[in-house]
N, C-alpha and C. Protein backbone atom coordinates (compact mmCIF):
# COMPACT_ATOMS: atom_id res chain seq x y z
N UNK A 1 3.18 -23.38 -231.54
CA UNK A 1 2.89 -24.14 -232.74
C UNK A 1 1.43 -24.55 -232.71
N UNK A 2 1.00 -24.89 -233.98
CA UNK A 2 -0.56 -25.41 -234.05
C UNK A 2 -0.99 -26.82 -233.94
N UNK A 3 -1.37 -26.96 -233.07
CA UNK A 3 -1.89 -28.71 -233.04
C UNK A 3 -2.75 -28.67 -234.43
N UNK A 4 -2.41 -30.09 -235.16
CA UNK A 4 -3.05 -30.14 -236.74
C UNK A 4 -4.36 -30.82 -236.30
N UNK A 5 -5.17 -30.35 -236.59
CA UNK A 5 -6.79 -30.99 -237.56
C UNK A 5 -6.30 -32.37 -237.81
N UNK A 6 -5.80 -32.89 -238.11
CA UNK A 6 -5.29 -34.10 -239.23
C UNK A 6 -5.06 -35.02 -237.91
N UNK A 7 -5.62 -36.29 -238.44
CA UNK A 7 -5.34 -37.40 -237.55
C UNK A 7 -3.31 -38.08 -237.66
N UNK A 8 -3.35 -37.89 -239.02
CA UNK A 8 -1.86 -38.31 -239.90
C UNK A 8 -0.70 -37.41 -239.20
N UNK A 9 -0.67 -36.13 -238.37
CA UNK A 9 0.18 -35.37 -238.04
C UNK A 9 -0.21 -34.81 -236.94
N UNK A 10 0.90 -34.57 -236.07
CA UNK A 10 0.87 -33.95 -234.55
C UNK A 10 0.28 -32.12 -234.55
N UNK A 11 1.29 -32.04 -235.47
CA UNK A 11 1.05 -30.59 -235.27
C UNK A 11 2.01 -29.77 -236.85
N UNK A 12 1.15 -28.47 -236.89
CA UNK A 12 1.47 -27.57 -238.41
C UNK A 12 2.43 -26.62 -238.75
N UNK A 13 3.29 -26.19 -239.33
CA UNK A 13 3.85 -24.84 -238.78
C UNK A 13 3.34 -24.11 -239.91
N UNK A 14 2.04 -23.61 -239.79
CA UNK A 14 1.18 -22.29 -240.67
C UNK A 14 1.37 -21.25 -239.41
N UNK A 15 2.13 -21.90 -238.27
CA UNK A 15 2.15 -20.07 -236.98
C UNK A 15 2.76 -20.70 -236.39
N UNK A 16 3.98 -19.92 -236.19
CA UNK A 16 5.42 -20.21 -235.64
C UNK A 16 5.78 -19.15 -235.10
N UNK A 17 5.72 -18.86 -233.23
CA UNK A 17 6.54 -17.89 -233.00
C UNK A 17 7.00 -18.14 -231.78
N UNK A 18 7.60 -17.18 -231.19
CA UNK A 18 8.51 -17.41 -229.59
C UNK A 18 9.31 -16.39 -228.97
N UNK A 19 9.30 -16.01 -227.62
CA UNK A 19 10.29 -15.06 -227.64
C UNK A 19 11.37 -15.60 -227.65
N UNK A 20 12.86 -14.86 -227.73
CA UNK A 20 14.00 -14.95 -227.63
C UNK A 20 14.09 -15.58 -226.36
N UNK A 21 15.67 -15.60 -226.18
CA UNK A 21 15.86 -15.83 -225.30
C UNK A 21 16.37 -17.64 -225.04
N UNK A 22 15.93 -18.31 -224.22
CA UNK A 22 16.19 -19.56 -224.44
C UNK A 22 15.93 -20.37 -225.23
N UNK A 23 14.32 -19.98 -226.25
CA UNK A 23 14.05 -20.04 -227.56
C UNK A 23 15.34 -20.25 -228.81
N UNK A 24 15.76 -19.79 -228.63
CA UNK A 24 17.09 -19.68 -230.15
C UNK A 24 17.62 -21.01 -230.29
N UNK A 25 17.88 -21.62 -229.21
CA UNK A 25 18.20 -23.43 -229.33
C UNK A 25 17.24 -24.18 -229.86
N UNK A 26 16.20 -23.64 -229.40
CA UNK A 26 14.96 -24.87 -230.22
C UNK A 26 14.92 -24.40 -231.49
N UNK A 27 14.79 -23.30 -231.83
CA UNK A 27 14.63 -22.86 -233.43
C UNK A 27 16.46 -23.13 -234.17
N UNK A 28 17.75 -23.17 -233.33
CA UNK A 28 18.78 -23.86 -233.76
C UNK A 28 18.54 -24.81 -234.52
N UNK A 29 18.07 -25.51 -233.52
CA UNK A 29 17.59 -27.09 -233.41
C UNK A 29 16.75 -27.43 -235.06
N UNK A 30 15.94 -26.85 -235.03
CA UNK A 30 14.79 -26.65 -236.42
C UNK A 30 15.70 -27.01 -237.18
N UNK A 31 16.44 -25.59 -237.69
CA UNK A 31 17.01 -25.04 -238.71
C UNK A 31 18.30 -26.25 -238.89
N UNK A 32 18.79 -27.08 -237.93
CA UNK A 32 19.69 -27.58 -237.98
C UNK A 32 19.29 -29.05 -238.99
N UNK A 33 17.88 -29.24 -238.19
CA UNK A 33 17.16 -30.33 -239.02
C UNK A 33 16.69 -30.53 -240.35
N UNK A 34 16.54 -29.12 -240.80
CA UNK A 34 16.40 -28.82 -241.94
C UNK A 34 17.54 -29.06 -242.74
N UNK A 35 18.31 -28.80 -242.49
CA UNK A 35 19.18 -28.57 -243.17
C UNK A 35 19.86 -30.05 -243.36
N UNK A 36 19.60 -30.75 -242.10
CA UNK A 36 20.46 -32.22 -242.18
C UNK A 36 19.76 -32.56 -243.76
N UNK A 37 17.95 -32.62 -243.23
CA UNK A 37 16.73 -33.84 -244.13
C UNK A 37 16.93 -32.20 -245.44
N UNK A 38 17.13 -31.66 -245.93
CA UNK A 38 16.68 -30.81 -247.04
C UNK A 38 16.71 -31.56 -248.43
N UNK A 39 17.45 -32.63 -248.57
CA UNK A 39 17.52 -33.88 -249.66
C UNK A 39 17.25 -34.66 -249.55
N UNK A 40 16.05 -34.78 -248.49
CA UNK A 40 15.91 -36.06 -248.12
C UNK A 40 14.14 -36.40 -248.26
N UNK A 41 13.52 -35.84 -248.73
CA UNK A 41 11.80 -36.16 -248.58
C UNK A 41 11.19 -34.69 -249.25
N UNK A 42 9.85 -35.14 -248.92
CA UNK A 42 9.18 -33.89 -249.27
C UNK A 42 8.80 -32.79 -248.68
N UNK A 43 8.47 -31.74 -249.54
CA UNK A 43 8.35 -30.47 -248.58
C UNK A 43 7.83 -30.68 -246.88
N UNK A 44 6.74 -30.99 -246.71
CA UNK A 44 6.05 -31.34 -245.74
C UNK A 44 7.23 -32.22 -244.70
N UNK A 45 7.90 -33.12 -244.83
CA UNK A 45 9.00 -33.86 -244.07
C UNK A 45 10.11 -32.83 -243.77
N UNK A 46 10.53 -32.05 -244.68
CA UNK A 46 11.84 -31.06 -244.74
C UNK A 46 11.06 -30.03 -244.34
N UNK A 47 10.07 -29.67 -244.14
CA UNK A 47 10.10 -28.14 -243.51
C UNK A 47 8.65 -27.88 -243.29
N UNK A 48 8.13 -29.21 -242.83
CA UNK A 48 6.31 -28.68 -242.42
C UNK A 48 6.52 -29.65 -240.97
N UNK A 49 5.46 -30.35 -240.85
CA UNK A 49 5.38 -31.14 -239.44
C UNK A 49 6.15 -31.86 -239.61
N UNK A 50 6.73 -33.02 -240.78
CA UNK A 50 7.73 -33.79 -240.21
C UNK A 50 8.98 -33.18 -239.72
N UNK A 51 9.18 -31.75 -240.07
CA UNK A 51 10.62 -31.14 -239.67
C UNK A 51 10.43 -31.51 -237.93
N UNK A 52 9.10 -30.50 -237.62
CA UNK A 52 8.97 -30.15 -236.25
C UNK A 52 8.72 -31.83 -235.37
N UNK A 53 8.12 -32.43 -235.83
CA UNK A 53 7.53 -33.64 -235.04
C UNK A 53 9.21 -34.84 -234.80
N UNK A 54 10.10 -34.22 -236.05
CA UNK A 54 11.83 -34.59 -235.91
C UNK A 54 12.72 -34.46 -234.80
N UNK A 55 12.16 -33.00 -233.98
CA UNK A 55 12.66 -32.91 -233.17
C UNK A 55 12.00 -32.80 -231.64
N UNK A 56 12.61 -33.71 -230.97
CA UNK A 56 12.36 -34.27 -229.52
C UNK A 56 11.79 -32.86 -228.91
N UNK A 57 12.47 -31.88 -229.09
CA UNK A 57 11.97 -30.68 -227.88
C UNK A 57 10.87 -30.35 -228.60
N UNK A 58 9.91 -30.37 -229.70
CA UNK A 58 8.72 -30.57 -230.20
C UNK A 58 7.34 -30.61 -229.29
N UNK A 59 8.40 -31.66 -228.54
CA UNK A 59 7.13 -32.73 -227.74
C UNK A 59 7.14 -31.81 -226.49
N UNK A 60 7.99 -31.30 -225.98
CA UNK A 60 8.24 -30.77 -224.51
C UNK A 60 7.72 -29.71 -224.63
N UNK A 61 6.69 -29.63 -223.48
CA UNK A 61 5.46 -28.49 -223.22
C UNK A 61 6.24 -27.69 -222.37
N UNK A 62 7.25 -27.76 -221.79
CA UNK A 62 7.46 -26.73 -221.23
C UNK A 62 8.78 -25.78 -221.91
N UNK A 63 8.79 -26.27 -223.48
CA UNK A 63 9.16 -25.64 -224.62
C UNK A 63 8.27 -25.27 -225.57
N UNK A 64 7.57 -25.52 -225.85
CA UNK A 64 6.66 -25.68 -226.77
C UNK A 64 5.19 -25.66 -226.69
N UNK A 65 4.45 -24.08 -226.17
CA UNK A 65 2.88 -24.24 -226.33
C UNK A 65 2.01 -24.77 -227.72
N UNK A 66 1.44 -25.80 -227.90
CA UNK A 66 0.46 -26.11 -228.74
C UNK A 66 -0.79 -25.61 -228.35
N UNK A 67 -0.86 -24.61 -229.85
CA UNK A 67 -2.22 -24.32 -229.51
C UNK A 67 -3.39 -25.63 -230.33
N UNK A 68 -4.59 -25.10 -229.58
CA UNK A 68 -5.38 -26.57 -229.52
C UNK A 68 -6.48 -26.59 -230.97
N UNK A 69 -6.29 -27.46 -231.99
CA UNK A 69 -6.98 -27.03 -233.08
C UNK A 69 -8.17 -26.73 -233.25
N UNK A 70 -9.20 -27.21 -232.40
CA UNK A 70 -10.51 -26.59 -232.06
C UNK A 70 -10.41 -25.57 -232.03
N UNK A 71 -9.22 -24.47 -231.48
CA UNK A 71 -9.81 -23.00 -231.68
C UNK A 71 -9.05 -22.40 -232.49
N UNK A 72 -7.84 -23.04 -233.01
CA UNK A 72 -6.73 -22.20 -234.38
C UNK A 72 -6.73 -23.23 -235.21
N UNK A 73 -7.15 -24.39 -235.49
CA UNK A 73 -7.02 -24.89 -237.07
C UNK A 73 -7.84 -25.93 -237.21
N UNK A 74 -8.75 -25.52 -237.01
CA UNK A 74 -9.69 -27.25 -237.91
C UNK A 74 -9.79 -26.80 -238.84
N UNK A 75 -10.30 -28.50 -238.64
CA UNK A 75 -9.74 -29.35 -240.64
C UNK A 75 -10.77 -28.65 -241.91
N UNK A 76 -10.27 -28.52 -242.88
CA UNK A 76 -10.93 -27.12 -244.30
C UNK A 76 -11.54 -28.45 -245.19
N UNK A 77 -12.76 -27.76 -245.19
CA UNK A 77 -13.27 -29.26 -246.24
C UNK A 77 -12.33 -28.73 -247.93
N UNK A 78 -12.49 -30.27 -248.22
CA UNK A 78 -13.12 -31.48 -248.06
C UNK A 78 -11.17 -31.96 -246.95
N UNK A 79 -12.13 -32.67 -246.17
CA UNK A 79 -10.85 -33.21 -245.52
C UNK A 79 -11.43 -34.52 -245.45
N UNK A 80 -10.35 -35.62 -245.41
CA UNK A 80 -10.80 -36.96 -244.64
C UNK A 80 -9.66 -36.89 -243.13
N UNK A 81 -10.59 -37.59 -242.05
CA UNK A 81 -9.88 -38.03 -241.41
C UNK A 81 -9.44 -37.01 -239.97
N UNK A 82 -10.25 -36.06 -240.11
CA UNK A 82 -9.86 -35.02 -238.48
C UNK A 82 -10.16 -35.47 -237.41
N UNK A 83 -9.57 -34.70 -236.73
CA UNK A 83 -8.84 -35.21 -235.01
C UNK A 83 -10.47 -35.00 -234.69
N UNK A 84 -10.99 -36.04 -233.55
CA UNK A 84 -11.62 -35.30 -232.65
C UNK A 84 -11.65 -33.92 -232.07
N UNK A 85 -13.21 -33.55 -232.73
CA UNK A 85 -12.61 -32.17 -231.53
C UNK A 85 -12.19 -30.93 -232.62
N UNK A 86 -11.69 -31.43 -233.83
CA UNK A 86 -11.44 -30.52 -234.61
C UNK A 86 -11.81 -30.70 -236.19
N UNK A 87 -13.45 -31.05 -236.38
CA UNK A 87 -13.82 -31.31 -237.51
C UNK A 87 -13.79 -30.00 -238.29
N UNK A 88 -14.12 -30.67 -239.75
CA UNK A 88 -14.64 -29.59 -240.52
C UNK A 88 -14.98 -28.46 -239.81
N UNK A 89 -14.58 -26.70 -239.96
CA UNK A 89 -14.77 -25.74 -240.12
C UNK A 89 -16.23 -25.83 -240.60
N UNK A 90 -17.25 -24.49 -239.85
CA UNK A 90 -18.57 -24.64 -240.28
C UNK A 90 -18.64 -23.07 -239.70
N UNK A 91 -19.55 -22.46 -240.32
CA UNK A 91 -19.84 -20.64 -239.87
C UNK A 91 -20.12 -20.53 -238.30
N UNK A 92 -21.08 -21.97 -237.84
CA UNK A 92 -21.22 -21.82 -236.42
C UNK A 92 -20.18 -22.33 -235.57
N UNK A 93 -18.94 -22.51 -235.92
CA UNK A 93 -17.82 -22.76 -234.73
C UNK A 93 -17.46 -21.29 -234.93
N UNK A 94 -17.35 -20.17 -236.05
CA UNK A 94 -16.73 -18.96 -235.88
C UNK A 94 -16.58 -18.16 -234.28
N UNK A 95 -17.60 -18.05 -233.65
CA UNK A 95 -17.35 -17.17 -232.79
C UNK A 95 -16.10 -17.83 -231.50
N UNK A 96 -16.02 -19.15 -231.73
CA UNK A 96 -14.73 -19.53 -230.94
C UNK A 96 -13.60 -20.16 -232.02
N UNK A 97 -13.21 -19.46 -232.49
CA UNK A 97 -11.90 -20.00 -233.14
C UNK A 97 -11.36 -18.78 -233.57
N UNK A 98 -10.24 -18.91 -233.59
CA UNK A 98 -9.28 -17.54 -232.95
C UNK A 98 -8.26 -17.93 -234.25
N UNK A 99 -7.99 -18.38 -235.04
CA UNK A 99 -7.51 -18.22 -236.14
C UNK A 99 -7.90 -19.46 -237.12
N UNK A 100 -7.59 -19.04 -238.84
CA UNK A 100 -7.95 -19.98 -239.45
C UNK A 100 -6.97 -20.23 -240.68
N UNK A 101 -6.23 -21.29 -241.14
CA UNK A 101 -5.03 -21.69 -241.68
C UNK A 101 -5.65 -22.02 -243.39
N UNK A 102 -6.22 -20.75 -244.03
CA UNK A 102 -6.99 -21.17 -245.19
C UNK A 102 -6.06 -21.50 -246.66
N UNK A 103 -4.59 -21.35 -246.30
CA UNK A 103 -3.59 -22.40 -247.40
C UNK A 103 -4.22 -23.18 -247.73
N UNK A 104 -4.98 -24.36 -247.54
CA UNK A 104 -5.01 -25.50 -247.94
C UNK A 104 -6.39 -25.68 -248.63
N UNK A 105 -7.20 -24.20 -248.32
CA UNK A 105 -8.79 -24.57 -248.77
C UNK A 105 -9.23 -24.16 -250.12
N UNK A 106 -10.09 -24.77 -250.16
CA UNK A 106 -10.40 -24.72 -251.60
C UNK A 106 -12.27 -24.75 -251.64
N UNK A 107 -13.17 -24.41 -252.48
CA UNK A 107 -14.46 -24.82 -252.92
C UNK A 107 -14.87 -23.63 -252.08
N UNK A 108 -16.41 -24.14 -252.44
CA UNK A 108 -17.51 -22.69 -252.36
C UNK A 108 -17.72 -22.55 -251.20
N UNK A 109 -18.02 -23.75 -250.10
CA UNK A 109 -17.59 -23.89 -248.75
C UNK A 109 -17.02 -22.78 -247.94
N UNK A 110 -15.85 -22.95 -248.65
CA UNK A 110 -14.69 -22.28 -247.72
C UNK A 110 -15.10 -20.73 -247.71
N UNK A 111 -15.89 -19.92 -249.22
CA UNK A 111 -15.71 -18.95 -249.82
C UNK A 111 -17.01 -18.27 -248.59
N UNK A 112 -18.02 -19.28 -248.00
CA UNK A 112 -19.12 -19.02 -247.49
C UNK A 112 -18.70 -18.57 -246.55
N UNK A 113 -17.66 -20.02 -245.71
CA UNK A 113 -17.10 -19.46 -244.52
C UNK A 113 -16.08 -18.38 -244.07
N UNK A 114 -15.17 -18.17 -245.34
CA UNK A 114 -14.73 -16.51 -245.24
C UNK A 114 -15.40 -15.42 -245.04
N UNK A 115 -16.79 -15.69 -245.60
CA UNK A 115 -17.26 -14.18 -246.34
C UNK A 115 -18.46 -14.09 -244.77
N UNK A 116 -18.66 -14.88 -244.11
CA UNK A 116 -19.36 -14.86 -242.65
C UNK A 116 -18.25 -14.84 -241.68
N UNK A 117 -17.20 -14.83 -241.42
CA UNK A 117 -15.89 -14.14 -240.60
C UNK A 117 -15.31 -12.70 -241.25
N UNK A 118 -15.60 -12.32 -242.76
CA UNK A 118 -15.20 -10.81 -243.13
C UNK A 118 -16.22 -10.42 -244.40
N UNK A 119 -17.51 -9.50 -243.06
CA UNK A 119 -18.60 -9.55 -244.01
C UNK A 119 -18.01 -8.30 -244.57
N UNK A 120 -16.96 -7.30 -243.80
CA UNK A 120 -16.48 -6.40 -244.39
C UNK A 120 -15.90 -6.57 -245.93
N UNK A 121 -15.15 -7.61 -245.92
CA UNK A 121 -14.49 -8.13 -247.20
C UNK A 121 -15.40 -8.25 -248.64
N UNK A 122 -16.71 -8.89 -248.44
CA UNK A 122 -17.58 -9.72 -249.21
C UNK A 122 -17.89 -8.42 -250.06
N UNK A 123 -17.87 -8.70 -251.08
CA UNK A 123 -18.34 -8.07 -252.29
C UNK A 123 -20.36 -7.54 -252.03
N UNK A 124 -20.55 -6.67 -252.13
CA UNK A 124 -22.95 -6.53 -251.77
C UNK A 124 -22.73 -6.65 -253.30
N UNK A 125 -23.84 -7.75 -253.65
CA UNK A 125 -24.79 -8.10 -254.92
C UNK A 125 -25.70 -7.06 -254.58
N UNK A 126 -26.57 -6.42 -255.38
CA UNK A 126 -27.52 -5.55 -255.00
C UNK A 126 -28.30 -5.84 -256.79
């Protein structure tokens, strides 16, 4: 799971995975929670971090690697309020950050910092 950018939340589920195996109880576990809270709050409570931060084996590292948001999710301007350690996204953190959770971004910012991680992508003005 992703440790969140966000001071307000532990951690994100924009990347959720695991092998099998003794895994299937904790993702039980999820799905079970979901299903209790699914009438009960908002998206984000029913099936974002409050699902995951709901359940106790969440917390247990030797269930659960968090990866560390400095290198898979800092915070997408405009944000208020990021964790130490995992401010605002800027072109010069690119070469150490190993993934980027751009759901939530928005403005010209963001469009800069895409287009300097996939210069392949970027449209040439000429």
């Amino acid at each position: 799971l992703l440790q969140s950018p966000y001071q307000w939340e532990k951690m994100q589920n924009s990347l959720m995975a695991s092998p099998g195996g003794n895994f299937k109880m904790f993702w039980s576990k999820c799905l079970d929670e979901a299903e209790r809270s699914a009438m009960g709050g908002s998206p984000s409570q029913v099936s974002g971090h409050g699902l995951l931060e709901a359940i106790p084996e969440a917390r247990d590292a030797d269930i659960v690697h968090t990866l560390p948001c400095q290198y898979f999710q800092r915070a997408m301007p405009p944000s208020s309020g990021p964790r130490p350690g995992c401010e605002e996204i800027r072109a010069d953190h690119l070469p150490q950050i190993f993934g980027v959770h751009w759901g939530t971004s928005r403005g010209d910012n963001i469009k800069r910092i895409y287009d300097a991680m996939h210069p392949e992508a970027s449209p040439k003005l000429e």
